[in-house]
Protein backbone atom coordinates (compact mmCIF):
# COMPACT_ATOMS: atom_id res chain seq x y z
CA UNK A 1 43.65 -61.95 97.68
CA UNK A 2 41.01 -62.71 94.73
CA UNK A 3 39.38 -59.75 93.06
CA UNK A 4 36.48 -61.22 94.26
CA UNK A 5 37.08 -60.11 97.63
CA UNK A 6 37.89 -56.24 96.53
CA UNK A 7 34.53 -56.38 94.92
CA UNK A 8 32.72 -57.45 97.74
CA UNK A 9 34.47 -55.05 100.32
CA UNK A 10 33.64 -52.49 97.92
CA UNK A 11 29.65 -53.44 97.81
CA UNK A 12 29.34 -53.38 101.33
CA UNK A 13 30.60 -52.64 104.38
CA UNK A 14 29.22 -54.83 106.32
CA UNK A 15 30.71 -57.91 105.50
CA UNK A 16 33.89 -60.37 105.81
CA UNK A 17 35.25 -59.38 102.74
CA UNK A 18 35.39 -55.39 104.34
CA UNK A 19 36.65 -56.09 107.70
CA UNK A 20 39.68 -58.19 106.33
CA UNK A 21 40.42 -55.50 103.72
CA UNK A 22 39.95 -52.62 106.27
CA UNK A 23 42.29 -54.49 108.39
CA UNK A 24 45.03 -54.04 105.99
CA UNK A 25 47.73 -53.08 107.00
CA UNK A 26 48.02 -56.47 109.63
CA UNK A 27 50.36 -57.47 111.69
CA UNK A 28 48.98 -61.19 110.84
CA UNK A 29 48.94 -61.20 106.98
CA UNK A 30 50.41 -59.80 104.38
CA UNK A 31 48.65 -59.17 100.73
CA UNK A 32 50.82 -60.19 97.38
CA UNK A 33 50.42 -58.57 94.22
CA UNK A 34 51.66 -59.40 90.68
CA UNK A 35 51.68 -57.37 87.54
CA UNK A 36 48.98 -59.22 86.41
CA UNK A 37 46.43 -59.10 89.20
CA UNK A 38 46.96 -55.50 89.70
CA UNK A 39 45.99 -54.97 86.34
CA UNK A 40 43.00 -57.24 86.98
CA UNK A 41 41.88 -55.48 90.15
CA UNK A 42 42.24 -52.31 88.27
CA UNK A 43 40.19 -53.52 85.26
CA UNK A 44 36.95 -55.18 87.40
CA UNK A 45 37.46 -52.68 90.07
CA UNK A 46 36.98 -49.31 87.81
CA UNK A 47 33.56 -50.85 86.18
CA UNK A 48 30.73 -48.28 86.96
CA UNK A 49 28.76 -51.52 88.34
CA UNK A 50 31.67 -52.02 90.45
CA UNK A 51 31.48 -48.70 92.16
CA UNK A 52 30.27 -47.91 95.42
CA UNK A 53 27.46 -44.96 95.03
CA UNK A 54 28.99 -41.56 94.51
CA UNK A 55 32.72 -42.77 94.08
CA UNK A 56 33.88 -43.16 90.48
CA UNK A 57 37.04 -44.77 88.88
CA UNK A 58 39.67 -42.91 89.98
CA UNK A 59 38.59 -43.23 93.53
CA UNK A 60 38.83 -46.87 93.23
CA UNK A 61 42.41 -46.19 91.32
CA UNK A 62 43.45 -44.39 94.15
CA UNK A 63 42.25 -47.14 96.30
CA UNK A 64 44.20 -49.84 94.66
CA UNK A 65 47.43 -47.91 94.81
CA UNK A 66 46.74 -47.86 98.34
CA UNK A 67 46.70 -51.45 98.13
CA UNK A 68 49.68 -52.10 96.12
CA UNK A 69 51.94 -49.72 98.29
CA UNK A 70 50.53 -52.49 100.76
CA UNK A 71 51.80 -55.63 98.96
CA UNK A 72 54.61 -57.67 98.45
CA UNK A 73 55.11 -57.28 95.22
CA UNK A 74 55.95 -60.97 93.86
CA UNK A 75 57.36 -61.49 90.57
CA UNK A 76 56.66 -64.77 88.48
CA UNK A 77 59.09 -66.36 86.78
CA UNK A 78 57.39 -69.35 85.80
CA UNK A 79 53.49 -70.61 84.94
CA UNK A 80 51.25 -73.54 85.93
CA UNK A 81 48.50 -72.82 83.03
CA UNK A 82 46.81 -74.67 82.06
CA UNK A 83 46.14 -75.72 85.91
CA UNK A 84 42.95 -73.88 86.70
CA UNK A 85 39.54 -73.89 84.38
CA UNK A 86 39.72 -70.09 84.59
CA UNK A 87 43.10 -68.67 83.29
CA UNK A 88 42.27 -65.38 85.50
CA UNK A 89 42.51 -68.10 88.80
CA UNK A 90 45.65 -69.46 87.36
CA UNK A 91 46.95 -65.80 88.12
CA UNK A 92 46.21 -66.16 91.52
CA UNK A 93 47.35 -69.47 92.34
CA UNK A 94 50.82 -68.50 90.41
CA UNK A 95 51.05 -65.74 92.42
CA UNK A 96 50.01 -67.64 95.35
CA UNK A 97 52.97 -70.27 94.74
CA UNK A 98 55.46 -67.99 93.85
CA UNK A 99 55.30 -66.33 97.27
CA UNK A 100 54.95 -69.27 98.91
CA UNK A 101 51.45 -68.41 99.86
CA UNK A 102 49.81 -71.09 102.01
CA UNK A 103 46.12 -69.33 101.41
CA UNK A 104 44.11 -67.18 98.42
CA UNK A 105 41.23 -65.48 100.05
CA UNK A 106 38.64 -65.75 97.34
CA UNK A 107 34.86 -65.98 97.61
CA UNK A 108 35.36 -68.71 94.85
CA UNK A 109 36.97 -71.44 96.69
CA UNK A 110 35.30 -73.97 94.87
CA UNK A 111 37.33 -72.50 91.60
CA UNK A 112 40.76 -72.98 93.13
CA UNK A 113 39.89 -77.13 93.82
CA UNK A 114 43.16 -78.77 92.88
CA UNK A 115 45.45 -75.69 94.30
CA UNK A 116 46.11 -77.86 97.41
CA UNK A 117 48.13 -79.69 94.98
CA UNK A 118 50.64 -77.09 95.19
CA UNK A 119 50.52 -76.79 98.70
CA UNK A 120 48.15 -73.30 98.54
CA UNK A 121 44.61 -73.33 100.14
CA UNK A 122 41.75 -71.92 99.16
CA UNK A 123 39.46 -70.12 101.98
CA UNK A 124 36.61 -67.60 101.81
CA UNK A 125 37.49 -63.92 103.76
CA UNK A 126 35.02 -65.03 106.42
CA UNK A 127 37.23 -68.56 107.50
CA UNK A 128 40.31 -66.41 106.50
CA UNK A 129 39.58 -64.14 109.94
CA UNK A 130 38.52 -67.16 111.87
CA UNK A 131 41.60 -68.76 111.43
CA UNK A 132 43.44 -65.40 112.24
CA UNK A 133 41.02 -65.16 115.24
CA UNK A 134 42.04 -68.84 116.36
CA UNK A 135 45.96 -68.23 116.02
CA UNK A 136 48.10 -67.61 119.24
């Protein structure tokens, strides 16, 4: 799951991005976490224009530990960079690959084009929960 999608179910509540996250934990997917994009989510997260109205950092710390004790914690024992323009969507797709991933839920699909390559798809949160909607 892209930062991009914390951000957005943090903005509002009335969107894709908050139903999948407000889901969690699912008996249909499972979140993976790295080192790395924890310490991204925690960076982008805690920005004041990040913050929902009348919460402040450590709410959204408290938030993402929530998360993490969530996850599957993947390790990475290998990287793909230079593989991505953005070296903070190479995280992802890493990640992605080293859990053997078959989707990132982003809201920047357009910045993981090539990631089919290695077998992971990109798909916004709102065709994320359609496909979970279509499976048996």
């Amino acid at each position: 799951m892209d930062t991009s999608v914390l951000v957005a179910a943090m903005r509002s509540r009335r969107g894709a991005s908050f139903k999948l996250v407000s889901s969690i934990p699912s008996p249909d997917f499972q979140i993976c976490l790295s080192i790395g994009l924890y310490t991204e989510w925690q960076e982008v997260l805690t920005r004041p224009e990040n913050l929902p109205p009348g919460q402040t950092s450590q709410d959204a710390l408290r938030f993402l530990r929530y998360l993490a004790s969530q996850s599957h914690i993947q390790q990475i024992h290998f990287l793909w960079r230079p593989f991505l323009p953005d070296p903070d969507d190479d995280l992802v797709l890493e990640l992605a690959f080293a859990a053997n991933s078959r989707y990132i839920i982003t809201h920047n699909v357009k910045d993981f084009h090539g990631s089919e390559q290695l077998g992971v798809v990109p798909l916004s949160p709102r065709d994320f929960l359609h496909l979970l909607q279509r499976k048996p």
